[in-house]
PDB file of N, CA and C in Angstrom:
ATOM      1  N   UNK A   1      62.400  89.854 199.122  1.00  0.00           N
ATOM      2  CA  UNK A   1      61.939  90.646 197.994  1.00  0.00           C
ATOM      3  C   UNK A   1      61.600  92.039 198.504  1.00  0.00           C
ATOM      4  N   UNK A   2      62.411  92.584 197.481  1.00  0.00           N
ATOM      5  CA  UNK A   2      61.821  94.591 198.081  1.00  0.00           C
ATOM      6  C   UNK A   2      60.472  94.757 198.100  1.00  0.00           C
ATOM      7  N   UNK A   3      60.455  95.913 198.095  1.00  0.00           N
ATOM      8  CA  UNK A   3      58.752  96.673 198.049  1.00  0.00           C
ATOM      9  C   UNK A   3      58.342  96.666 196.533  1.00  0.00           C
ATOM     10  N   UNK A   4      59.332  97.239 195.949  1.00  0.00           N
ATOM     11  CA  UNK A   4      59.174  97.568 194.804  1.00  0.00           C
ATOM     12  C   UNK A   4      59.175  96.732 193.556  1.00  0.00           C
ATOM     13  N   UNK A   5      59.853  95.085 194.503  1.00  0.00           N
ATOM     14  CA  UNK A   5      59.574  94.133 193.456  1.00  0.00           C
ATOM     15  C   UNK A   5      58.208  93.212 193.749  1.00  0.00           C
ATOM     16  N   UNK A   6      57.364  93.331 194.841  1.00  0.00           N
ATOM     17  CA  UNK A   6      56.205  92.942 194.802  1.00  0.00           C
ATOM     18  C   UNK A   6      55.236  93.637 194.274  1.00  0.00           C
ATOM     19  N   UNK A   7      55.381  95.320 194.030  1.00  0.00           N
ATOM     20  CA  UNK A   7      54.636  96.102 193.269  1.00  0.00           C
ATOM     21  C   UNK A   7      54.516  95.311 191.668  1.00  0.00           C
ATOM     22  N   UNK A   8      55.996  95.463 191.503  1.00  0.00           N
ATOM     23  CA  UNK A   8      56.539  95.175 190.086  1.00  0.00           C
ATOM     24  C   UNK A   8      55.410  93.896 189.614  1.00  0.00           C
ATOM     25  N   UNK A   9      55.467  92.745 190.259  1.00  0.00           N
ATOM     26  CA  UNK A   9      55.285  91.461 189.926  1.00  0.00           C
ATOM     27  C   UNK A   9      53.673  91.000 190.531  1.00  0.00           C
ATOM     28  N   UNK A  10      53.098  91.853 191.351  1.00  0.00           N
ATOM     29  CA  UNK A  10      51.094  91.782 191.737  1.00  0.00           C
ATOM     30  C   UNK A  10      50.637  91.518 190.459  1.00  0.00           C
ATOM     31  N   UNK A  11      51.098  92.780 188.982  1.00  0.00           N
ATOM     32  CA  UNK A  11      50.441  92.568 188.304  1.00  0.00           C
ATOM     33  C   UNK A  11      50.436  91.612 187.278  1.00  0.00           C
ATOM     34  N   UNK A  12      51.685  90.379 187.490  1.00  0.00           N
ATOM     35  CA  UNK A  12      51.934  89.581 186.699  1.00  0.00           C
ATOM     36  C   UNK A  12      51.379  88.766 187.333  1.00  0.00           C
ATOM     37  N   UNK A  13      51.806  88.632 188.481  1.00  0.00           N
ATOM     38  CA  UNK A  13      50.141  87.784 189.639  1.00  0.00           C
ATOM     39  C   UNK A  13      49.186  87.741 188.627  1.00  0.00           C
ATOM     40  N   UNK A  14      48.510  88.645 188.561  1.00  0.00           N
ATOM     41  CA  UNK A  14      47.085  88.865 188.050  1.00  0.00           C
ATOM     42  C   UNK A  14      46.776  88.590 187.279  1.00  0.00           C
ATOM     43  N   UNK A  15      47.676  88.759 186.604  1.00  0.00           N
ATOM     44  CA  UNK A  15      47.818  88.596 184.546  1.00  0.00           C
ATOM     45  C   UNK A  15      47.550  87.048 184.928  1.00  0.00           C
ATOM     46  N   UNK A  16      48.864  86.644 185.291  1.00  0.00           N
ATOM     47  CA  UNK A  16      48.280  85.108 185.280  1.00  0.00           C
ATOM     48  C   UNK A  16      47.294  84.103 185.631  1.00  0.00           C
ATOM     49  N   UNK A  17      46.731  84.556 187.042  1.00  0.00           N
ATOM     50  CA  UNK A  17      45.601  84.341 187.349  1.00  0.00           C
ATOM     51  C   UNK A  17      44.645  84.344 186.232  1.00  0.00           C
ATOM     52  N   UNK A  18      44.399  85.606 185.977  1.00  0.00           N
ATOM     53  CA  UNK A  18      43.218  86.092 184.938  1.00  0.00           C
ATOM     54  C   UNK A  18      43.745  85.352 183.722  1.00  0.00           C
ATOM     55  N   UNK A  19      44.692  84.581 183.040  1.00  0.00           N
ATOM     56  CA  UNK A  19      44.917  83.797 181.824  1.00  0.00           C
ATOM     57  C   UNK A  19      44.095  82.310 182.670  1.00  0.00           C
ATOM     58  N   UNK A  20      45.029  81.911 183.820  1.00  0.00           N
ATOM     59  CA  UNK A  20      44.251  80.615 183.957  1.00  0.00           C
ATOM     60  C   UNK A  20      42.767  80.076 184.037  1.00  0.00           C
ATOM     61  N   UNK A  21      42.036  81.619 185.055  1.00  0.00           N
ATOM     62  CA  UNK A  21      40.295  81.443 184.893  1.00  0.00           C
ATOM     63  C   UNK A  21      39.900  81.500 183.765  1.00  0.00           C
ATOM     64  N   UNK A  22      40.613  82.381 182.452  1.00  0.00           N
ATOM     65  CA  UNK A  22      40.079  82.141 180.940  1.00  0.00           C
ATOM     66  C   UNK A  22      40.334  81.061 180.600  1.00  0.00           C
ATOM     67  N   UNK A  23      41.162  80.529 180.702  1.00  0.00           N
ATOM     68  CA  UNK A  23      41.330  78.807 180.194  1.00  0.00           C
ATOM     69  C   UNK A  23      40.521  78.007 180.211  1.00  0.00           C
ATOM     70  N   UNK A  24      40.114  77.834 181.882  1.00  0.00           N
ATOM     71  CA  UNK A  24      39.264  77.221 182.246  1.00  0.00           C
ATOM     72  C   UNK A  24      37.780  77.078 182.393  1.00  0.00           C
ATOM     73  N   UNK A  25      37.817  78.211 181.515  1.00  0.00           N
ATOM     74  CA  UNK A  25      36.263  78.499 181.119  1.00  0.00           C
ATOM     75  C   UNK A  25      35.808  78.071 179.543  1.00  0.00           C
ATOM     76  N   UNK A  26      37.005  78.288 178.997  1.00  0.00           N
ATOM     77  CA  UNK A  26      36.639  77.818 177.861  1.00  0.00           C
ATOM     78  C   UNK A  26      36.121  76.222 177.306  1.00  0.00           C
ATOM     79  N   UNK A  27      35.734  76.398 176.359  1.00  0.00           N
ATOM     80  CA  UNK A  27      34.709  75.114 175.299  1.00  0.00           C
ATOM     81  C   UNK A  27      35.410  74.365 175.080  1.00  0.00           C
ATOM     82  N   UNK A  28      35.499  72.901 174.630  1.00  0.00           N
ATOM     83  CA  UNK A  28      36.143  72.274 174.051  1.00  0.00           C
ATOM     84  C   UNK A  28      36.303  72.633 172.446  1.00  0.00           C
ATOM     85  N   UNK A  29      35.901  73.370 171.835  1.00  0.00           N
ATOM     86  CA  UNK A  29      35.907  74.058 170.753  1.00  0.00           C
ATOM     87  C   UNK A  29      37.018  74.900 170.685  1.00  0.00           C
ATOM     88  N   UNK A  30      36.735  75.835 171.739  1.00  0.00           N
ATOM     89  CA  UNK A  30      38.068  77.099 171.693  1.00  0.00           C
ATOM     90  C   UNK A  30      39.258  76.332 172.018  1.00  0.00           C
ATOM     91  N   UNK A  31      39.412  75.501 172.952  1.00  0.00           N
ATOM     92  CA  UNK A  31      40.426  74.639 173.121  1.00  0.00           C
ATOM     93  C   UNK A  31      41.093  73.807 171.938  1.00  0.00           C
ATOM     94  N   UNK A  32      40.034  73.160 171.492  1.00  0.00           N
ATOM     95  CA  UNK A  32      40.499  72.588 169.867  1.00  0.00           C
ATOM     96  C   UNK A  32      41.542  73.701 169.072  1.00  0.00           C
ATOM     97  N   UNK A  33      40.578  74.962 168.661  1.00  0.00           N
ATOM     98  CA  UNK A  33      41.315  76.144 168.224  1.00  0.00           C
ATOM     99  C   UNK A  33      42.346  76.313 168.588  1.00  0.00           C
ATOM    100  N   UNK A  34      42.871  76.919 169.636  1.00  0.00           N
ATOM    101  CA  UNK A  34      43.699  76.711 170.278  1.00  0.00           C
ATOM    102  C   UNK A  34      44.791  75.981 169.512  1.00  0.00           C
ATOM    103  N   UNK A  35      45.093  74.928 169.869  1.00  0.00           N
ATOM    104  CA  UNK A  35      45.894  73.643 169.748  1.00  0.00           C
ATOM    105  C   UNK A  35      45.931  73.264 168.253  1.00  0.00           C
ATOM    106  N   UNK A  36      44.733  73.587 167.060  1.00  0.00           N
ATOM    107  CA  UNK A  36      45.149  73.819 166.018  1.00  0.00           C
ATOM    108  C   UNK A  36      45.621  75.126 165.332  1.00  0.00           C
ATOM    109  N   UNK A  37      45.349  75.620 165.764  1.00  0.00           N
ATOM    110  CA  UNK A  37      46.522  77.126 165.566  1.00  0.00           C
ATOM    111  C   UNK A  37      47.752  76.771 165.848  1.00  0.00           C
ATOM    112  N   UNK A  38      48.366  76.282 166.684  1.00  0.00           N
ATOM    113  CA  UNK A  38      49.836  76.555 167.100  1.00  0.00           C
ATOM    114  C   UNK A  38      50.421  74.653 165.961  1.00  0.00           C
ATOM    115  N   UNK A  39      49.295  73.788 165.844  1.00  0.00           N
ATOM    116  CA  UNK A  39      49.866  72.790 165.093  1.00  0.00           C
ATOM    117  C   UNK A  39      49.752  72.767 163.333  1.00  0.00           C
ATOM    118  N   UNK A  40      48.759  73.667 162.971  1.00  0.00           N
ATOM    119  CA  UNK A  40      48.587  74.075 161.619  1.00  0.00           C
ATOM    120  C   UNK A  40      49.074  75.374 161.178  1.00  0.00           C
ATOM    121  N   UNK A  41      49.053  76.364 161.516  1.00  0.00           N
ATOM    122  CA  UNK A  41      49.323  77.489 161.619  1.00  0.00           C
ATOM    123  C   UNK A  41      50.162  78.648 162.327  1.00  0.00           C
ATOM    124  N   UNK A  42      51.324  77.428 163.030  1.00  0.00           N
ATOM    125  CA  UNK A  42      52.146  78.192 163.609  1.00  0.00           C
ATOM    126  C   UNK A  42      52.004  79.285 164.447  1.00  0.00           C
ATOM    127  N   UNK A  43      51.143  78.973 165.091  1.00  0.00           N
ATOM    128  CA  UNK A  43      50.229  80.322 166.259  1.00  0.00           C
ATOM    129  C   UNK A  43      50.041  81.345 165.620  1.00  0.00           C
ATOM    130  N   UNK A  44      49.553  81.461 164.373  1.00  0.00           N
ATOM    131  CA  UNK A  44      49.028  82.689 163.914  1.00  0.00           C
ATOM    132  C   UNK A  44      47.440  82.630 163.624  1.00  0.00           C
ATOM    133  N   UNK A  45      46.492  83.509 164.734  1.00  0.00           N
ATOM    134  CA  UNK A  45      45.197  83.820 164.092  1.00  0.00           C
ATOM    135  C   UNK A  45      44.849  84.281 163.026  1.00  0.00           C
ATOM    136  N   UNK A  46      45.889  85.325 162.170  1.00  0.00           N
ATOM    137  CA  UNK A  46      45.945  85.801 160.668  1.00  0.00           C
ATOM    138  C   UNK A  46      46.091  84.759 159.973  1.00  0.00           C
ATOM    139  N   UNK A  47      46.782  83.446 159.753  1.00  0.00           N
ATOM    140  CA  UNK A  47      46.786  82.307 158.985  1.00  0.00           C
ATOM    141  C   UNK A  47      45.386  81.685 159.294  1.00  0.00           C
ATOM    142  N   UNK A  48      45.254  81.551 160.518  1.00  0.00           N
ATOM    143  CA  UNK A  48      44.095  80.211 160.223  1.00  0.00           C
ATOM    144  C   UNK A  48      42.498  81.506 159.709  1.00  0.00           C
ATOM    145  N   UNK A  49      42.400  82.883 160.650  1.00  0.00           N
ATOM    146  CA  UNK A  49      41.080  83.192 160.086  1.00  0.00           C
ATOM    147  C   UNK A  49      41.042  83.131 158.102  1.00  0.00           C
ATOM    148  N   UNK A  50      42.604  83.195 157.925  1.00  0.00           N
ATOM    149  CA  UNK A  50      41.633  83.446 156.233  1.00  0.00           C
ATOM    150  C   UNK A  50      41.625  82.794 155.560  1.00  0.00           C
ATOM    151  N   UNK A  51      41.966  81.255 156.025  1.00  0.00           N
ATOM    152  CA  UNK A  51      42.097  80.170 155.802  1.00  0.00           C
ATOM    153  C   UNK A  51      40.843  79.670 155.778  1.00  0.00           C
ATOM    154  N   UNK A  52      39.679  80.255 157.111  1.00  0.00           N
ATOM    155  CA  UNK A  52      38.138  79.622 157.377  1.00  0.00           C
ATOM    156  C   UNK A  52      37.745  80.551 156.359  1.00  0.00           C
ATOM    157  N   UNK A  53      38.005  82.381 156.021  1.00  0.00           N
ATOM    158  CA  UNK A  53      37.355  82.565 155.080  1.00  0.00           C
ATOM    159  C   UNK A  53      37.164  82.609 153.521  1.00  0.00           C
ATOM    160  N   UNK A  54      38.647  81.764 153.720  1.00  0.00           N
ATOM    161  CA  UNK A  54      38.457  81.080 151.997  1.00  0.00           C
ATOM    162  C   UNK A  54      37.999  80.013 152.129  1.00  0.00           C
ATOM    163  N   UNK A  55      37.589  79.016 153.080  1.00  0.00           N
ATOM    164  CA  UNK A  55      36.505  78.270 152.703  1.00  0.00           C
ATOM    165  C   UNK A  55      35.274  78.580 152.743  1.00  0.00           C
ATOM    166  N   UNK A  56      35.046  79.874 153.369  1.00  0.00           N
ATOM    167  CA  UNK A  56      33.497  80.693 153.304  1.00  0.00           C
ATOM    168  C   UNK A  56      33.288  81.027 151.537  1.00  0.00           C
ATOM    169  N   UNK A  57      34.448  81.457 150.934  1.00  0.00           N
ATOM    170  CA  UNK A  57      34.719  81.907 150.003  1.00  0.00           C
ATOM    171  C   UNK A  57      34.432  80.902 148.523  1.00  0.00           C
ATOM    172  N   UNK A  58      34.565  79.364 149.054  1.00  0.00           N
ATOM    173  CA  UNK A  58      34.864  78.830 148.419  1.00  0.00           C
ATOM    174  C   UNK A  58      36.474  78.664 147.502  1.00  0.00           C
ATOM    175  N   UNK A  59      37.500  79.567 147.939  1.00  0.00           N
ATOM    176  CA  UNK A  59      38.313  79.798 147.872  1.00  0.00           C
ATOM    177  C   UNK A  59      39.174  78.050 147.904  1.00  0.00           C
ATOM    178  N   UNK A  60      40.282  77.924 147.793  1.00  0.00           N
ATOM    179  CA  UNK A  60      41.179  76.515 148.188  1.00  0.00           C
ATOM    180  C   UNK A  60      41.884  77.031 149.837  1.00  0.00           C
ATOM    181  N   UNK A  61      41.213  76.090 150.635  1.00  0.00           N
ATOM    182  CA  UNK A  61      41.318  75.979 151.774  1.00  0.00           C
ATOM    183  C   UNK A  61      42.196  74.638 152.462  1.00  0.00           C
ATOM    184  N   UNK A  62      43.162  75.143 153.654  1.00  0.00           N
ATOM    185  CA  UNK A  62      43.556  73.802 154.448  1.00  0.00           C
ATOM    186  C   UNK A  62      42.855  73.409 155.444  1.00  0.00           C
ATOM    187  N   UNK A  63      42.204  74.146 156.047  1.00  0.00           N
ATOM    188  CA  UNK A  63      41.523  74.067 157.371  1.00  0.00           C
ATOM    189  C   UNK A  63      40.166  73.467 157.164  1.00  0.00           C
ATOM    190  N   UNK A  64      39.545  71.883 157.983  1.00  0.00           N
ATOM    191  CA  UNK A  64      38.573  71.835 157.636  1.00  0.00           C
ATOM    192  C   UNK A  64      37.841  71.156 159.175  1.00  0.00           C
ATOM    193  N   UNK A  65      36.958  72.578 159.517  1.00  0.00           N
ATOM    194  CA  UNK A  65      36.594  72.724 160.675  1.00  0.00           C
ATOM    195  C   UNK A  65      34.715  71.986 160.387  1.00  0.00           C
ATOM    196  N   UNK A  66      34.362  71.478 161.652  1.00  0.00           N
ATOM    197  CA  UNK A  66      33.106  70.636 161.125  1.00  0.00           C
ATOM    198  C   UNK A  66      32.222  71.635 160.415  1.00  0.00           C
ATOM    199  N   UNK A  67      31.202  72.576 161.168  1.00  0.00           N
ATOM    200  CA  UNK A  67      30.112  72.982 160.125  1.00  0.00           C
ATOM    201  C   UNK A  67      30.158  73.955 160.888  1.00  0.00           C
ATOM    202  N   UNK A  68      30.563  74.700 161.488  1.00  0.00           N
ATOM    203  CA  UNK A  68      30.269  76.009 162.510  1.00  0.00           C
ATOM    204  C   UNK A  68      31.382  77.222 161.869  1.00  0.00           C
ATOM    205  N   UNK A  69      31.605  77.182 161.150  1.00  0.00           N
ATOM    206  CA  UNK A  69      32.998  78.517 160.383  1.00  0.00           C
ATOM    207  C   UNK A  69      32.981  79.421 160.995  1.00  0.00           C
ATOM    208  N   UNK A  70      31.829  80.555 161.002  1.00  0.00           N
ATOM    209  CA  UNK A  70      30.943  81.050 161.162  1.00  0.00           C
ATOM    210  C   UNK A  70      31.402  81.806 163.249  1.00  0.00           C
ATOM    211  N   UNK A  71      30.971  80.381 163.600  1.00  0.00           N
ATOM    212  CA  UNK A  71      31.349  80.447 165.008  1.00  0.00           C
ATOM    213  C   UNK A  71      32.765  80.127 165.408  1.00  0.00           C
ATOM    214  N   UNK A  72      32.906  79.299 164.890  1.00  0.00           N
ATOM    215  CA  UNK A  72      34.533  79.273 164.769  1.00  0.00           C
ATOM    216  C   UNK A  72      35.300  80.795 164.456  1.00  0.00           C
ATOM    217  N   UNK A  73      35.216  81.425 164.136  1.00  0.00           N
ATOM    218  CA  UNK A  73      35.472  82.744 163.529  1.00  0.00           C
ATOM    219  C   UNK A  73      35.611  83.575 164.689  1.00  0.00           C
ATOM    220  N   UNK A  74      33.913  83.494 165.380  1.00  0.00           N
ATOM    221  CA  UNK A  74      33.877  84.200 166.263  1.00  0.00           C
ATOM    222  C   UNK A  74      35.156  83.821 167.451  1.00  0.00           C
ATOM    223  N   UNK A  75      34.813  82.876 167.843  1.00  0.00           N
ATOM    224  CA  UNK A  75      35.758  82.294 169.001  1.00  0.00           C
ATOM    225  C   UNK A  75      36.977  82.908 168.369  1.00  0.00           C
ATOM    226  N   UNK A  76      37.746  82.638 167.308  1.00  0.00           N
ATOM    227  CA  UNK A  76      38.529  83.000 167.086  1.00  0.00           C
ATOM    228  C   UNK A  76      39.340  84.475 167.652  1.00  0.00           C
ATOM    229  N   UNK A  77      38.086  85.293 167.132  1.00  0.00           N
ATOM    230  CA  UNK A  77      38.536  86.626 167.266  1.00  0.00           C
ATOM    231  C   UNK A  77      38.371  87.001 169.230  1.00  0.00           C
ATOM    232  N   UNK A  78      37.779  86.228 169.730  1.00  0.00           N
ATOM    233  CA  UNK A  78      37.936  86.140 171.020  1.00  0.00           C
ATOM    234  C   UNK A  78      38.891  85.364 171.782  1.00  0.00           C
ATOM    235  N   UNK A  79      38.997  84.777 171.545  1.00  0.00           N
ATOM    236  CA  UNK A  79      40.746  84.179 172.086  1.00  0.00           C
ATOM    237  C   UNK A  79      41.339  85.569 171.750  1.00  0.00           C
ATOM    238  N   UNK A  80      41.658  85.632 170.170  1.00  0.00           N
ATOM    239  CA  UNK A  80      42.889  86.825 169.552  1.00  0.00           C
ATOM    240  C   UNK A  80      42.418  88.248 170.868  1.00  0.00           C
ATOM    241  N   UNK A  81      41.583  88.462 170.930  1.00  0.00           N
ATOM    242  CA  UNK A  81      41.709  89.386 171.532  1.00  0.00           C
ATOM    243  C   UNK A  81      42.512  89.310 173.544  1.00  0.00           C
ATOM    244  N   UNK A  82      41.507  88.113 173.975  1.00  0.00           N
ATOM    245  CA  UNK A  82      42.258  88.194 175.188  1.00  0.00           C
ATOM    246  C   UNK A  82      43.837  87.967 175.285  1.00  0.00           C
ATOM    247  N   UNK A  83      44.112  87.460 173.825  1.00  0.00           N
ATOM    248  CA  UNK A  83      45.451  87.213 173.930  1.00  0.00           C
ATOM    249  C   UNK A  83      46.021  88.356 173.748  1.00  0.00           C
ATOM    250  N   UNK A  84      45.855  89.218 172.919  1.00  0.00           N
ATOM    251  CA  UNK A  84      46.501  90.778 172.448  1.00  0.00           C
ATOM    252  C   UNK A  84      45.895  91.621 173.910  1.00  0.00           C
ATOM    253  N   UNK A  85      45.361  91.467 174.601  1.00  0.00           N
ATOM    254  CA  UNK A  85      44.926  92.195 175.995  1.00  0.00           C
ATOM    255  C   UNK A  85      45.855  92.275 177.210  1.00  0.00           C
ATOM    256  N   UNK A  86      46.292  91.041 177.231  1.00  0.00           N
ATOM    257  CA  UNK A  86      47.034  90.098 178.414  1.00  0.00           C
ATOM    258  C   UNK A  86      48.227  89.988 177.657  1.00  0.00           C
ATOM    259  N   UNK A  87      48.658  89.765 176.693  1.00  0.00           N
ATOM    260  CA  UNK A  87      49.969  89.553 176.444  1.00  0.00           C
ATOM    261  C   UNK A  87      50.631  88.438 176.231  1.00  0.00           C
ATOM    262  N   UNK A  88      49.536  87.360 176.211  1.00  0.00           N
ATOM    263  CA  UNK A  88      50.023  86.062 176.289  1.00  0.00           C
ATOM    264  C   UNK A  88      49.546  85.237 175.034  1.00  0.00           C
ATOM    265  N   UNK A  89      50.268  83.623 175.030  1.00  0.00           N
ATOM    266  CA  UNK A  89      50.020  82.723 174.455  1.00  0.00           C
ATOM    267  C   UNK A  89      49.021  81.879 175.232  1.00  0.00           C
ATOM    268  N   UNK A  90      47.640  81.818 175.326  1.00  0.00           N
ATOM    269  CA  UNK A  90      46.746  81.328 175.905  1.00  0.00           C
ATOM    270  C   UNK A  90      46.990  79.374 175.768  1.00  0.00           C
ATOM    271  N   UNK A  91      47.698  79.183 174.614  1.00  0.00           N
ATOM    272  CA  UNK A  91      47.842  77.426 174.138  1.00  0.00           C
ATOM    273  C   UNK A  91      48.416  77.283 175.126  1.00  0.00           C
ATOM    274  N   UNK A  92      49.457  78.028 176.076  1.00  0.00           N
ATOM    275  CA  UNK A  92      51.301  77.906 177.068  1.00  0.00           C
ATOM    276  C   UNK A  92      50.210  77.045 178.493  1.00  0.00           C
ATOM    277  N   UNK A  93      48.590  77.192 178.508  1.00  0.00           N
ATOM    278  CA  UNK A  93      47.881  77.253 179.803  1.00  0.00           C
ATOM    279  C   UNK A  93      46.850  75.482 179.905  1.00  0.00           C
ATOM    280  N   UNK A  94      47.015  75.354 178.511  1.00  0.00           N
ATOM    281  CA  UNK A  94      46.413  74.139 178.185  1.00  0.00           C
ATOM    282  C   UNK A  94      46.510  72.699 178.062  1.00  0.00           C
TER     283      UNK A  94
END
């Protein structure tokens, strides 16, 4: 391997690294999330969040998460973000 392809590829090193220690830090909660996103919702965080907030809404909802919405939400938007950060499908690690 050249010079220039270990430059190239350190930072995919890293990337990945830094996806697997997030994995493995996470809750059995975010993990749940996770794994129902990609089986209800076709890996979209835009489907399932407005899905929890039409049941905040009272709205007609599919998603029926125990009693935490609320926190569920949150997690939500924290996965979405390390995932839009990194570039990845965080479920691909689980």
């Amino acid at each position: 391997m050249g010079e220039s392809q270990r430059r190239e590829s350190a930072p995919a090193a890293r990337a990945e690294e830094r996806c697997r220690e997030f994995v493995a830090g996470l809750s059995e909660e975010e993990i749940m999330l996770l794994r129902l996103r990609d089986e209800l919702y076709d890996g979209r965080w835009d489907a399932m969040l407005a899905d929890l907030n039409d049941r905040l809404q009272g709205k007609p909802y599919v998603f029926k998460l125990a009693h935490r919405i609320q926190d569920d939400i949150e997690r939500i938007e924290r996965l979405n973000r390390f995932e839009r950060q990194y570039n990845v499908d965080l479920a691909k690690y689980i």
